[in-house]
Protein backbone atom coordinates (compact mmCIF):
# COMPACT_ATOMS: atom_id res chain seq x y z
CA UNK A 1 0.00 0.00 0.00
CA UNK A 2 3.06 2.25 0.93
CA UNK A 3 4.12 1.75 -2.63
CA UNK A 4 1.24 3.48 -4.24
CA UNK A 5 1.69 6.60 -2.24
CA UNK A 6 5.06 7.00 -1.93
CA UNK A 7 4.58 9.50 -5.35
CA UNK A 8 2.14 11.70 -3.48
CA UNK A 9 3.90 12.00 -0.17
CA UNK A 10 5.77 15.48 0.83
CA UNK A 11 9.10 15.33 1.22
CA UNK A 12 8.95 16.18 5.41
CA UNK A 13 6.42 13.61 5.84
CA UNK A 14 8.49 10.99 3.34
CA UNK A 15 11.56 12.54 5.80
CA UNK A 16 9.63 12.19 9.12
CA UNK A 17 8.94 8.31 7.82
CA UNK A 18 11.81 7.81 7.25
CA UNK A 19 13.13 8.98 10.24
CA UNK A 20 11.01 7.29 12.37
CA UNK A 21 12.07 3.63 10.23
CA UNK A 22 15.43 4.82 11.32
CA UNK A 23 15.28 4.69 14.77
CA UNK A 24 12.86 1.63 14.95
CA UNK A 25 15.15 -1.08 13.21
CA UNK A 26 18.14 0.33 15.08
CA UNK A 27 16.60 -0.90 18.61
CA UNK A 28 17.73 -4.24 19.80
CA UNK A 29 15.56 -4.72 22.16
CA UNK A 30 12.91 -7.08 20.50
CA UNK A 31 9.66 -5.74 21.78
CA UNK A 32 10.70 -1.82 20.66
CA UNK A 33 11.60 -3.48 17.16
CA UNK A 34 9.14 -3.91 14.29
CA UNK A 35 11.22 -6.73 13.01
CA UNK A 36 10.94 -9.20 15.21
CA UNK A 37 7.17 -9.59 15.23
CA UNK A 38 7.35 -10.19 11.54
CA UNK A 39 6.44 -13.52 10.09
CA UNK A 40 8.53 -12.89 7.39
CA UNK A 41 11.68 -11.35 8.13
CA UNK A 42 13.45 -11.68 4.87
CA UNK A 43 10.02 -10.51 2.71
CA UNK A 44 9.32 -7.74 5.50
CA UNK A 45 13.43 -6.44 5.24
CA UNK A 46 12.79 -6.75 1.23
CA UNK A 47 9.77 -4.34 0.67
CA UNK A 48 11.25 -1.73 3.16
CA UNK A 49 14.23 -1.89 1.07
CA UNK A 50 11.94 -1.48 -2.07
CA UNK A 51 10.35 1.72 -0.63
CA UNK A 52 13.45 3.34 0.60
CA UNK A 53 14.72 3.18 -3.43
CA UNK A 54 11.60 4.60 -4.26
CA UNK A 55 11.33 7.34 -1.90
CA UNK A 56 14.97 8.08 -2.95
CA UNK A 57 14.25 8.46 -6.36
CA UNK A 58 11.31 10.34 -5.39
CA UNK A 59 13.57 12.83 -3.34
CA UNK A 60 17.07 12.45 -3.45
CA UNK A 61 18.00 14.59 -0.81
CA UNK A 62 17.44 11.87 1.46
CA UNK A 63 19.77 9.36 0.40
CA UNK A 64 21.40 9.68 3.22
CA UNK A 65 18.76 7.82 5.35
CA UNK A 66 17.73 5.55 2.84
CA UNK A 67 21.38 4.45 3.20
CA UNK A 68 21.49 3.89 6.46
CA UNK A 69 18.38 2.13 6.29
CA UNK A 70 19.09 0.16 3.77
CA UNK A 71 22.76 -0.76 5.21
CA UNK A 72 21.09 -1.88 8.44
CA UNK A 73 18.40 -3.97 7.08
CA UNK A 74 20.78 -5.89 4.92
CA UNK A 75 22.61 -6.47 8.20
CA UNK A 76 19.43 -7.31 9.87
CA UNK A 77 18.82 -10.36 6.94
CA UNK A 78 21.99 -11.14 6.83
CA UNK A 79 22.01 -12.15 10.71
CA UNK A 80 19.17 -13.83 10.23
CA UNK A 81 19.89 -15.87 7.27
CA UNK A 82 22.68 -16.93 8.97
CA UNK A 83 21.79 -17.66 12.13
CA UNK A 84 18.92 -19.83 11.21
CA UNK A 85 19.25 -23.19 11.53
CA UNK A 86 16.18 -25.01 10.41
CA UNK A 87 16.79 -25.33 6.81
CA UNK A 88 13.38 -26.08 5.89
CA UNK A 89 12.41 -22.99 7.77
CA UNK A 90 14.42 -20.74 5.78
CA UNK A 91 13.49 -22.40 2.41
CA UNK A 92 10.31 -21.70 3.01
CA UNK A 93 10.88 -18.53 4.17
CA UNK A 94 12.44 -17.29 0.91
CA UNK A 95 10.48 -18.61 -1.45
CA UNK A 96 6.96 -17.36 0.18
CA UNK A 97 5.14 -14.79 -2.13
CA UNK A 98 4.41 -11.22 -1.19
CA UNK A 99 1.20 -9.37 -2.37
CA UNK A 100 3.14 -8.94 -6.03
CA UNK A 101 3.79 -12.34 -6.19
CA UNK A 102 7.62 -11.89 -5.83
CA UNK A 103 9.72 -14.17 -3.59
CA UNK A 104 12.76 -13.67 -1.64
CA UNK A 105 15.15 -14.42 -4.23
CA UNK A 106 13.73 -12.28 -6.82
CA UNK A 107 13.81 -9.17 -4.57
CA UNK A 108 17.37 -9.56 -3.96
CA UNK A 109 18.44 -10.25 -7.12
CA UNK A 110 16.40 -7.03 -8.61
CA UNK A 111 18.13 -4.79 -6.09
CA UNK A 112 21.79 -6.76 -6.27
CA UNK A 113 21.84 -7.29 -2.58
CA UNK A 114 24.75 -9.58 -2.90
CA UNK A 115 25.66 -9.59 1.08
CA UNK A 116 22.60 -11.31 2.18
CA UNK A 117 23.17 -13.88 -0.49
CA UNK A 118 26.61 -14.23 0.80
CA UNK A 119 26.34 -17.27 3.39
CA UNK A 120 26.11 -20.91 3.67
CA UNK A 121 22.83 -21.00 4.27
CA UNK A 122 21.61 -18.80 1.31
CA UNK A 123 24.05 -21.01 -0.95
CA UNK A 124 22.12 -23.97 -0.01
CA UNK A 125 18.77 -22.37 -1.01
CA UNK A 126 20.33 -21.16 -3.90
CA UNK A 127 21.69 -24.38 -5.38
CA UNK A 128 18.77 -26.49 -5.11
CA UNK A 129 17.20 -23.90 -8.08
CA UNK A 130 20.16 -24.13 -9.96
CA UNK A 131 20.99 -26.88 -12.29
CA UNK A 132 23.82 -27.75 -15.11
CA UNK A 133 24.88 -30.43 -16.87
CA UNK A 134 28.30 -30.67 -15.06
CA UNK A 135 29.06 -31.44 -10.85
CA UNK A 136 29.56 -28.06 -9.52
CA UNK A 137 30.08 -30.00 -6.20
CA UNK A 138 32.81 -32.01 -7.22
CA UNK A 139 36.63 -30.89 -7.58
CA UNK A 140 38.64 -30.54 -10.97
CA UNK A 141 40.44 -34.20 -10.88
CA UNK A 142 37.09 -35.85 -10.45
């Protein structure tokens, strides 16, 4: 829904939102952090990341929070990635829809997140979609 108004936002309220974003996702404390009550943390992290490139583009001037957003949620999924365990957790986690019918993977590859995708766990997810005629898994001699 945030999407579809981002265009017809002013630029202190888009600031102000922003703002706000800011200093929610920077508490650790889990009750004072929007984050954690998420189903979703990966799809959640994704679509905030979505509207913070299109309220940049909207007003540039505030690039500098969109940044800092941005830098913290990919932090935020990163930890997470990594730090869960349950592999059939985080499969499903990443390939569950949002509202546009877009998974996990598809966000990050459209916005070239490359650090989340840069664990074991995220390899694992992303190898079982990717095939080839040759053993990726095996070594040269073999």
């Amino acid at each position: 829904m945030l999407k579809g108004v981002v265009s017809q936002i002013s630029y202190r309220r888009a600031e102000e939102f922003l703002f706000s974003l800011l200093s929610k996702i920077e508490r650790t404390d889990p009750k004072d952090n929007p984050l954690y009550f998420a189903p979703n943390v990966v799809l959640l992290i994704l679509n905030i990341y979505e509207i913070c490139m299109l309220m940049e583009k909207e007003y540039p001037f505030l690039s500098g929070y969109t940044e800092s957003i941005t830098t913290k949620l990919t932090t935020i999924g990163t930890n997470f990635i990594s730090k869960t365990k349950d592999e059939e957790k985080l499969r499903s986690i990443i390939f569950e829809k949002d509202f546009e019918n877009r998974d996990s993977l598809e966000l990050i590859s459209s916005f070239n997140i490359i650090d989340i995708m840069d664990n074991k766990n995220m390899e694992k997810v992303a190898l079982e979609l990717w095939a080839s005629e040759y053993d990726v898994k095996g070594n040269l001699m073999e």
